[in-house]
Protein backbone atom coordinates (compact mmCIF):
# COMPACT_ATOMS: atom_id res chain seq x y z
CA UNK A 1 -124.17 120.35 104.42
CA UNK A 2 -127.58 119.98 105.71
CA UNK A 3 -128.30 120.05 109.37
CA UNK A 4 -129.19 116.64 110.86
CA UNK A 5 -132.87 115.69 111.86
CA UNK A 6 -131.50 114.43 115.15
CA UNK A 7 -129.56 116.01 118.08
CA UNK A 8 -126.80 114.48 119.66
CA UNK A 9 -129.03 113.20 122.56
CA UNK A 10 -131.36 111.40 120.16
CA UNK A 11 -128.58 110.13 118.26
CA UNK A 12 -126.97 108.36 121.47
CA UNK A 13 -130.15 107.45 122.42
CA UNK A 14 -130.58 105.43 119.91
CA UNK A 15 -127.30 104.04 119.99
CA UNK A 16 -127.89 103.16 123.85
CA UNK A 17 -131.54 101.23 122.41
CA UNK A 18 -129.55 99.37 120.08
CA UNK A 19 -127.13 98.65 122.41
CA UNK A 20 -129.24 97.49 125.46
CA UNK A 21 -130.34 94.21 123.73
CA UNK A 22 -132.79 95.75 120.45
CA UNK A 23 -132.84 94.66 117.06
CA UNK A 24 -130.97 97.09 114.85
CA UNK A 25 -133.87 96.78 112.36
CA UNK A 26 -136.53 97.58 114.72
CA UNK A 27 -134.34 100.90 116.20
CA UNK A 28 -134.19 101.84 112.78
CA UNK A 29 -138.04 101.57 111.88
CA UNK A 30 -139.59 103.42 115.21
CA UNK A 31 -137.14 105.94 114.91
CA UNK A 32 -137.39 106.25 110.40
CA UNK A 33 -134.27 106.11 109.65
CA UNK A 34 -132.36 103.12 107.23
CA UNK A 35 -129.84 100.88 108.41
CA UNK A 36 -127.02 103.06 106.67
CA UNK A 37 -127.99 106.15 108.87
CA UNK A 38 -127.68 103.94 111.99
CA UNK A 39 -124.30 103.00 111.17
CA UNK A 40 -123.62 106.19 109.92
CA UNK A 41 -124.04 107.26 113.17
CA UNK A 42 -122.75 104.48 115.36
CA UNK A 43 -119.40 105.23 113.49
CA UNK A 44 -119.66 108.96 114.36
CA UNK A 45 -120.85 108.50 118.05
CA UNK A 46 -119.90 105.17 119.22
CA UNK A 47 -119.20 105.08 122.74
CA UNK A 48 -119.66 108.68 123.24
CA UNK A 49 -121.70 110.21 126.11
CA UNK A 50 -124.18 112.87 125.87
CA UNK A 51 -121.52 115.42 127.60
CA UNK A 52 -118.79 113.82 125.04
CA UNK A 53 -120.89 114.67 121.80
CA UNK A 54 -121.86 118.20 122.82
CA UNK A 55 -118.10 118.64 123.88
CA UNK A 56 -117.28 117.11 120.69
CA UNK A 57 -120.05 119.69 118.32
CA UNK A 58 -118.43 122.59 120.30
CA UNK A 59 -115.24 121.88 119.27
CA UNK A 60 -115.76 121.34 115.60
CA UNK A 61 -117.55 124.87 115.63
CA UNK A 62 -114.71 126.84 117.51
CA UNK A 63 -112.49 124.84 114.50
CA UNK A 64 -114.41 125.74 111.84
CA UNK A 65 -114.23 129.68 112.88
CA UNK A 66 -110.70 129.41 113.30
CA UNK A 67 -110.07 127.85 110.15
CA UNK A 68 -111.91 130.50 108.56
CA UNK A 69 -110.09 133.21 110.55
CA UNK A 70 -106.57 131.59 109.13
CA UNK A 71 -108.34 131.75 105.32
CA UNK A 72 -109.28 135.35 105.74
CA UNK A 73 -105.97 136.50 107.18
CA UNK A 74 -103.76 134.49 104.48
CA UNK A 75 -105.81 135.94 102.16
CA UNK A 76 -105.19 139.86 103.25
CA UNK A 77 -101.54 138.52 103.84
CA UNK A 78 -101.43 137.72 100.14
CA UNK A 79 -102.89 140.93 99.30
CA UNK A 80 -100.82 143.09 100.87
CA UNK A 81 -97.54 141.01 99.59
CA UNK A 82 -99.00 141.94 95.72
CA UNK A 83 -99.21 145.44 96.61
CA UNK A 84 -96.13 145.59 97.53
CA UNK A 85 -94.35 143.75 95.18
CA UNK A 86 -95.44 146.13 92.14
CA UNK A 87 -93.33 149.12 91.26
CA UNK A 88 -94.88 152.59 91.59
């Protein structure tokens, strides 16, 4: 998945614009991004503080290395049962 253009900040920032009285429209145009990304990201971030979304990235990446962990240690688990399931 490509990396976002935006940080979290920028991302809530705009959020904040949109929410302190702006036209959606016009957050979307000085900042260059459509309508869809906006929501995209209202939907993702909504409500969320600065703290709260880098709380929330941190997360996802300690999650991510875990889940890998569990794949690569089911996967030597797996291994080892083969091995030791064939006759010598």
């Amino acid at each position: 998945m490509r990396p976002s253009r935006f940080t979290e900040e920028q991302i809530i920032g705009m959020l904040k614009e949109q929410e302190a009285g702006a036209a959606t429209a016009d957050v979307c145009r000085k900042h260059g991004i459509s309508s869809a990304t906006f929501y995209k990201f209202k939907a993702k971030c909504g409500g969320m503080d600065v703290s709260d979304a880098r709380r929330l990235r941190t997360l996802e990446d300690e999650n991510a290395r875990l889940k890998k962990l569990l794949a690569e240690q089911m996967l030597d688990n797996a291994i080892l049962k083969d091995v030791a399931a064939k006759k010598w």
